[in-house]
Protein backbone atom coordinates (compact mmCIF):
# COMPACT_ATOMS: atom_id res chain seq x y z
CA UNK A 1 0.00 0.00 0.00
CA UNK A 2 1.14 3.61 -0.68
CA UNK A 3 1.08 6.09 1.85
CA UNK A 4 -0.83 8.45 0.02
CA UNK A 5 -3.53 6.17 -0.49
CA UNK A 6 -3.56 4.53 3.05
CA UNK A 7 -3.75 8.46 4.16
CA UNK A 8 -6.92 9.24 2.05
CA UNK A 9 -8.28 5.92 2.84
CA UNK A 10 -7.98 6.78 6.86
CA UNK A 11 -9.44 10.18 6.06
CA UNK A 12 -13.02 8.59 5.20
CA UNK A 13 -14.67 8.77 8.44
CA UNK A 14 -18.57 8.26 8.37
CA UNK A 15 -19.57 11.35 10.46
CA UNK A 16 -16.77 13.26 9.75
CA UNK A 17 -16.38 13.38 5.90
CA UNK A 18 -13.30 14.16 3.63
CA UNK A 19 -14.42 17.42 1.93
CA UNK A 20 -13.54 17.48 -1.60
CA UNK A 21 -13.88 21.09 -3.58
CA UNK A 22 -12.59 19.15 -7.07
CA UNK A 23 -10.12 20.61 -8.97
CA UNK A 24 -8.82 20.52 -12.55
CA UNK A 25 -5.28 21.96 -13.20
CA UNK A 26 -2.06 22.63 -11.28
CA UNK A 27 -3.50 26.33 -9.97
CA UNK A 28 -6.66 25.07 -8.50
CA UNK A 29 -5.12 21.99 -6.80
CA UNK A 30 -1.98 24.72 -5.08
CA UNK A 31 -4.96 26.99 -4.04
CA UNK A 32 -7.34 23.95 -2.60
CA UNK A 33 -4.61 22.72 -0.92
CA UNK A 34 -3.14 26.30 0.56
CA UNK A 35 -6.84 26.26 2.17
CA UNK A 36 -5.80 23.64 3.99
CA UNK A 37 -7.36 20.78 2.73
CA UNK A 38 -5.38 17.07 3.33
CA UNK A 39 -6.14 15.52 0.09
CA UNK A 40 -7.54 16.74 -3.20
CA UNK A 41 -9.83 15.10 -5.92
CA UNK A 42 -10.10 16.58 -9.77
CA UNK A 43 -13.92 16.25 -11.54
CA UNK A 44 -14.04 15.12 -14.84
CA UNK A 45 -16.60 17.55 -16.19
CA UNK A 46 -14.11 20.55 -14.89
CA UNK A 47 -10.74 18.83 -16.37
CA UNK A 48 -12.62 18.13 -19.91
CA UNK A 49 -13.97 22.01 -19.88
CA UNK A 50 -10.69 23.28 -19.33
CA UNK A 51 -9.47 20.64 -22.62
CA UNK A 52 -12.09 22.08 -24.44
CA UNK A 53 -13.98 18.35 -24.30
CA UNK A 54 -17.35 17.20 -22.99
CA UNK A 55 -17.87 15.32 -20.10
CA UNK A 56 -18.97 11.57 -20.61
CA UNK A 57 -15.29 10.65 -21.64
CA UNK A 58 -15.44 12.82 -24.28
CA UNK A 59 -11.75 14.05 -24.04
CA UNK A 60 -9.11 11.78 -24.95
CA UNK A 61 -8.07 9.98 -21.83
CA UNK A 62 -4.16 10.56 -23.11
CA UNK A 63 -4.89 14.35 -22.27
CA UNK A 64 -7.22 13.79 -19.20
CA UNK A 65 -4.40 11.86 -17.55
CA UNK A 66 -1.80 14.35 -18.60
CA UNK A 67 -4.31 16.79 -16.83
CA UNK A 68 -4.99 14.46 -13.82
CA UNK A 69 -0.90 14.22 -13.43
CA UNK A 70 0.05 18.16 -13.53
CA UNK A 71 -2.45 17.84 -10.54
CA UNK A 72 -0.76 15.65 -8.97
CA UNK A 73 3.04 17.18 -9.36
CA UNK A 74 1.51 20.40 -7.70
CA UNK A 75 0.05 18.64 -4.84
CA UNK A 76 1.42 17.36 -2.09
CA UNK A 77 -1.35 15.85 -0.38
CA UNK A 78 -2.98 12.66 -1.64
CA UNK A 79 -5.22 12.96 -4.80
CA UNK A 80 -8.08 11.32 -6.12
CA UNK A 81 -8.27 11.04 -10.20
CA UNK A 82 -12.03 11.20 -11.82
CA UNK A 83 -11.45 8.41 -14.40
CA UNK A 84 -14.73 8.03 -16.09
CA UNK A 85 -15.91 4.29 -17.18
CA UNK A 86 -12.41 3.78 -17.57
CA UNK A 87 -11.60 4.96 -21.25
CA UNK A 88 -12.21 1.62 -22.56
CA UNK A 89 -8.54 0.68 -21.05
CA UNK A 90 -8.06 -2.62 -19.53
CA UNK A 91 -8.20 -3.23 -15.61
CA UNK A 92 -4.53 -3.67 -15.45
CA UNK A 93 -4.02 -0.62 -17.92
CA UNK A 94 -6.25 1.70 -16.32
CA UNK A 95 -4.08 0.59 -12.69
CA UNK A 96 -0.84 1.05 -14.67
CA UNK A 97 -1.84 4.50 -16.03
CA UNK A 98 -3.06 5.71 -12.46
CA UNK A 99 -0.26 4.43 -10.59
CA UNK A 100 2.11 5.63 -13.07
CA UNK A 101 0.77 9.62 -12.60
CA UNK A 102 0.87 9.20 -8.47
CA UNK A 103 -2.84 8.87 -8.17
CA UNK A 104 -3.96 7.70 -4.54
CA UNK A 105 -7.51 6.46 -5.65
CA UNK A 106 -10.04 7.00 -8.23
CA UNK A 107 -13.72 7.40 -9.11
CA UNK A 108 -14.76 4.43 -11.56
CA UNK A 109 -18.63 5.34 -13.17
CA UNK A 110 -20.84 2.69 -14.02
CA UNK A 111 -22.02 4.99 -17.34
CA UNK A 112 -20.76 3.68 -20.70
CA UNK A 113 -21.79 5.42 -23.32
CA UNK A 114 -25.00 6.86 -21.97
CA UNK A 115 -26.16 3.65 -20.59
CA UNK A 116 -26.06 1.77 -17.03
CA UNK A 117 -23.27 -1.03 -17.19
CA UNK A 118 -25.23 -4.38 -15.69
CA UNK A 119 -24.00 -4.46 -12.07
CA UNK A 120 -22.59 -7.71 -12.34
CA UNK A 121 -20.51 -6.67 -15.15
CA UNK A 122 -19.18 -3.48 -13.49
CA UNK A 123 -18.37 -5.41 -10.38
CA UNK A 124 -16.33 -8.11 -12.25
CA UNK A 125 -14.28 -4.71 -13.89
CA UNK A 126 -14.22 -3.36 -10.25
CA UNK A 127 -12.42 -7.20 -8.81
CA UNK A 128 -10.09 -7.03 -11.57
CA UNK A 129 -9.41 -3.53 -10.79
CA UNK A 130 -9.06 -3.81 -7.48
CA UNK A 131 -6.70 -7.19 -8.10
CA UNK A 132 -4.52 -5.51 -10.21
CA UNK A 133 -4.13 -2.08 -7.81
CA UNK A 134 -3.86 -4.27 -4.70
CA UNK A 135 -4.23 -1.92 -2.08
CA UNK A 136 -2.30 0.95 -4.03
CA UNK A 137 -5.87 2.58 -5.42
CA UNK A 138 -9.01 4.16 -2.99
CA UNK A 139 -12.15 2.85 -5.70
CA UNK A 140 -14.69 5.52 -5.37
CA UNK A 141 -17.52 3.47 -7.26
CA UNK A 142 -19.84 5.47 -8.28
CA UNK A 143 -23.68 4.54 -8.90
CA UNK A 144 -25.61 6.36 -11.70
CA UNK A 145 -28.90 5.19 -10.90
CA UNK A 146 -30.20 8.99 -9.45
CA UNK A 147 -28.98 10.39 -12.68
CA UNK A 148 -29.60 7.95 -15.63
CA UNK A 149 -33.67 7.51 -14.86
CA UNK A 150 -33.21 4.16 -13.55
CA UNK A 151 -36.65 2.75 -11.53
CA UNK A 152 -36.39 3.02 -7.81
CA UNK A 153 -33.17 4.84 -7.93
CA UNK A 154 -32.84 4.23 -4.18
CA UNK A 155 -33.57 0.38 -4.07
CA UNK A 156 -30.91 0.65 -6.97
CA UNK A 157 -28.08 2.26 -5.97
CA UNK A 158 -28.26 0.24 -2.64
CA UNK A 159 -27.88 -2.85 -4.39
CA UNK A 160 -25.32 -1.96 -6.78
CA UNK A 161 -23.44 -0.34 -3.90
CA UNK A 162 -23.56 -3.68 -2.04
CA UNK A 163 -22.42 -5.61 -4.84
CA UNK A 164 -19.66 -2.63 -5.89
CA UNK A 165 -18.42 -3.24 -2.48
CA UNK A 166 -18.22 -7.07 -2.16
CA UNK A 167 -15.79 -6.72 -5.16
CA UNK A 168 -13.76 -4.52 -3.60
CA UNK A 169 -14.54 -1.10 -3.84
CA UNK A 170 -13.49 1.45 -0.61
CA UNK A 171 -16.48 3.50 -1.22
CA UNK A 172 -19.19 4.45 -3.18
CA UNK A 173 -21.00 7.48 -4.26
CA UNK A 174 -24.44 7.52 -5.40
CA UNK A 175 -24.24 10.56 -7.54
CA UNK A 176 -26.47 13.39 -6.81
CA UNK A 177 -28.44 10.94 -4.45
CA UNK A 178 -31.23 13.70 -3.00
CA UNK A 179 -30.92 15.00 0.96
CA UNK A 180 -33.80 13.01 2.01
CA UNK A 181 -32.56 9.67 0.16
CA UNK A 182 -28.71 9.80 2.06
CA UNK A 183 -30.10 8.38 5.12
CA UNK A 184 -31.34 5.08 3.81
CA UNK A 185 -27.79 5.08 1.23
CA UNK A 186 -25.57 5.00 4.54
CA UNK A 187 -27.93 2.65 6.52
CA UNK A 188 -28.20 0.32 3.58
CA UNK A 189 -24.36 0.82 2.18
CA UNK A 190 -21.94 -1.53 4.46
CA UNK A 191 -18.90 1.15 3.48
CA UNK A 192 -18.33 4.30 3.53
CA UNK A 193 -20.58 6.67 1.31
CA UNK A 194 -20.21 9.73 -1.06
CA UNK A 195 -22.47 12.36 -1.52
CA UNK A 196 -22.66 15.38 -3.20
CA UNK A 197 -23.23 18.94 -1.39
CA UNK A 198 -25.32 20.78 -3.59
CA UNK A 199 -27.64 23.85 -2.47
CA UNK A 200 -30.38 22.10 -0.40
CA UNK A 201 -28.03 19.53 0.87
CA UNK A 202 -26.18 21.29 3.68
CA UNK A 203 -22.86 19.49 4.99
CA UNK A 204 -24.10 19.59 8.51
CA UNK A 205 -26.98 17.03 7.14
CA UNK A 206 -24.94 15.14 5.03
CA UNK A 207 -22.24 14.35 8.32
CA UNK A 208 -25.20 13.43 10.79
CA UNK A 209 -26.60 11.55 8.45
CA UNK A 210 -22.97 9.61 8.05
CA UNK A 211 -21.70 10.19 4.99
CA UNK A 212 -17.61 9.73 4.83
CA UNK A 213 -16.58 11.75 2.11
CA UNK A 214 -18.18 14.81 0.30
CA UNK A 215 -17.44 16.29 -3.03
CA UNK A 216 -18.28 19.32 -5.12
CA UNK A 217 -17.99 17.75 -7.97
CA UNK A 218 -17.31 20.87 -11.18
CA UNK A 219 -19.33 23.43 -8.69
CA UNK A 220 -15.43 25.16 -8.00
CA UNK A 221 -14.91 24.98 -11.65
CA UNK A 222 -18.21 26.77 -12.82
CA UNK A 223 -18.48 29.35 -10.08
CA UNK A 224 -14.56 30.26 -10.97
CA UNK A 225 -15.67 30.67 -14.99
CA UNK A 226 -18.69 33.22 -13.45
CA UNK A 227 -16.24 34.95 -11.84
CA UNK A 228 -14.06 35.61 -14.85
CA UNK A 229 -17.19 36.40 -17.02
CA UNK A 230 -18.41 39.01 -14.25
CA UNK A 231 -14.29 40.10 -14.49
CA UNK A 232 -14.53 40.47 -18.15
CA UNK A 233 -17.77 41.67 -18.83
CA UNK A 234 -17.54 45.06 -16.37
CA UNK A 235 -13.73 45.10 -18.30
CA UNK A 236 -15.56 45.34 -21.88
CA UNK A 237 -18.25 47.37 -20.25
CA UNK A 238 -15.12 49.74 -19.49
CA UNK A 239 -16.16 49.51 -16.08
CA UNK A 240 -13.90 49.03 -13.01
CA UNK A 241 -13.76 45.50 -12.36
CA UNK A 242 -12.38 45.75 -9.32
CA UNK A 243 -15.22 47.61 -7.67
């Protein structure tokens, strides 16, 4: 095991969640850091917007791990790589590639190509994962079920979860799981659980309801871009911009 991922794996505490504002090039992770965070985690959609990609692995996974690794030289704190579905790559690949940039864990979607992978499928690509990382790599699985329309999201993303975890998986994150649906996700989850903190899901609800890790997912990203549109737009407005 590494000590950067046996570090971010101790820093899930159910309770008292790892707070994750994502980040997406070398600048962001030095300033996330600064602020005194103890590990750091990049968001796909944010990295692909800054490659001039779309999310859904539309970028080509050569550049998003390029990306993912300048993040990682400028960090010294452990660091959590989005990685998609996977790019297609191999188990043993995608391990190589992650290891090989300094990446402490990863998130591993169960999304390809629009569609929700059969959970016995994605948990045989999770095992293999997880036998070729060892316990070098923190799997974040993440469930798609709230987001891709699937019937009883909640029923859903419990099972998958379950099954994620038997084959290996640290954690998992049902993406944008509502506030009121958390609850049941950590009661019916035997692992730790991600959520997202989104307006209407304060962190002080998410913790006492036990989540162990929260993220932001490309909210750091976005608001940043408003704040350079605002910047710019008084600027051509030959306004003070500063005011």
């Amino acid at each position: 095991m590494t000590e950067n991922a046996r570090r971010l794996r101790e820093l899930h505490r159910p309770g008292d969640p790892l707070l994750l504002p994502n980040v997406w090039d070398a600048a962001s992770a030095r300033t996330v850091q600064e602020a005194g965070f103890p590990a750091l985690a990049t968001a796909s959609a944010a990295v692909s917007a800054m490659l001039g990609y779309p999310d859904g692995e539309g970028a080509p996974a050569e550049e998003m791990f390029a990306a993912a690794g300048r993040v990682i030289r400028a960090a010294s704190v452990p660091v959590t790589v989005d990685a998609e579905a996977g790019y297609g790559l191999q188990p043993a690949e995608l391990v190589e590639r992650l290891l090989g940039i300094g990446a402490a864990g990863c998130n591993l979607e169960d999304t390809y190509a629009g569609e929700l992978a059969e959970p016995e499928a994605q948990a045989e690509f999770l095992a293999a994962v997880r036998e070729a990382a060892g316990d070098a790599l923190v799997i974040n699985a993440r469930v798609d079920t709230f987001i891709n329309g699937a019937p009883d999201p909640l029923d859903a993303a419990i099972a998958r979860g379950r099954r994620y975890l038997e084959a290996g998986a640290d954690c998992v994150y049902p993406i944008t799981a509502p506030l009121d649906a958390v609850p049941a996700l950590v009661k019916g989850l035997p692992g730790p659980v991600n959520a997202n903190a989104f307006p209407g899901s304060p962190l002080a609800d998410l913790a006492a309801a036990g989540v162990a890790r929260v993220s932001y997912g490309p909210v750091p990203h976005r608001r940043t871009l408003e704040t350079l549109k605002e910047f710019a737009t008084r600027v051509l407005a030959r306004e003070d911009p500063y005011a």
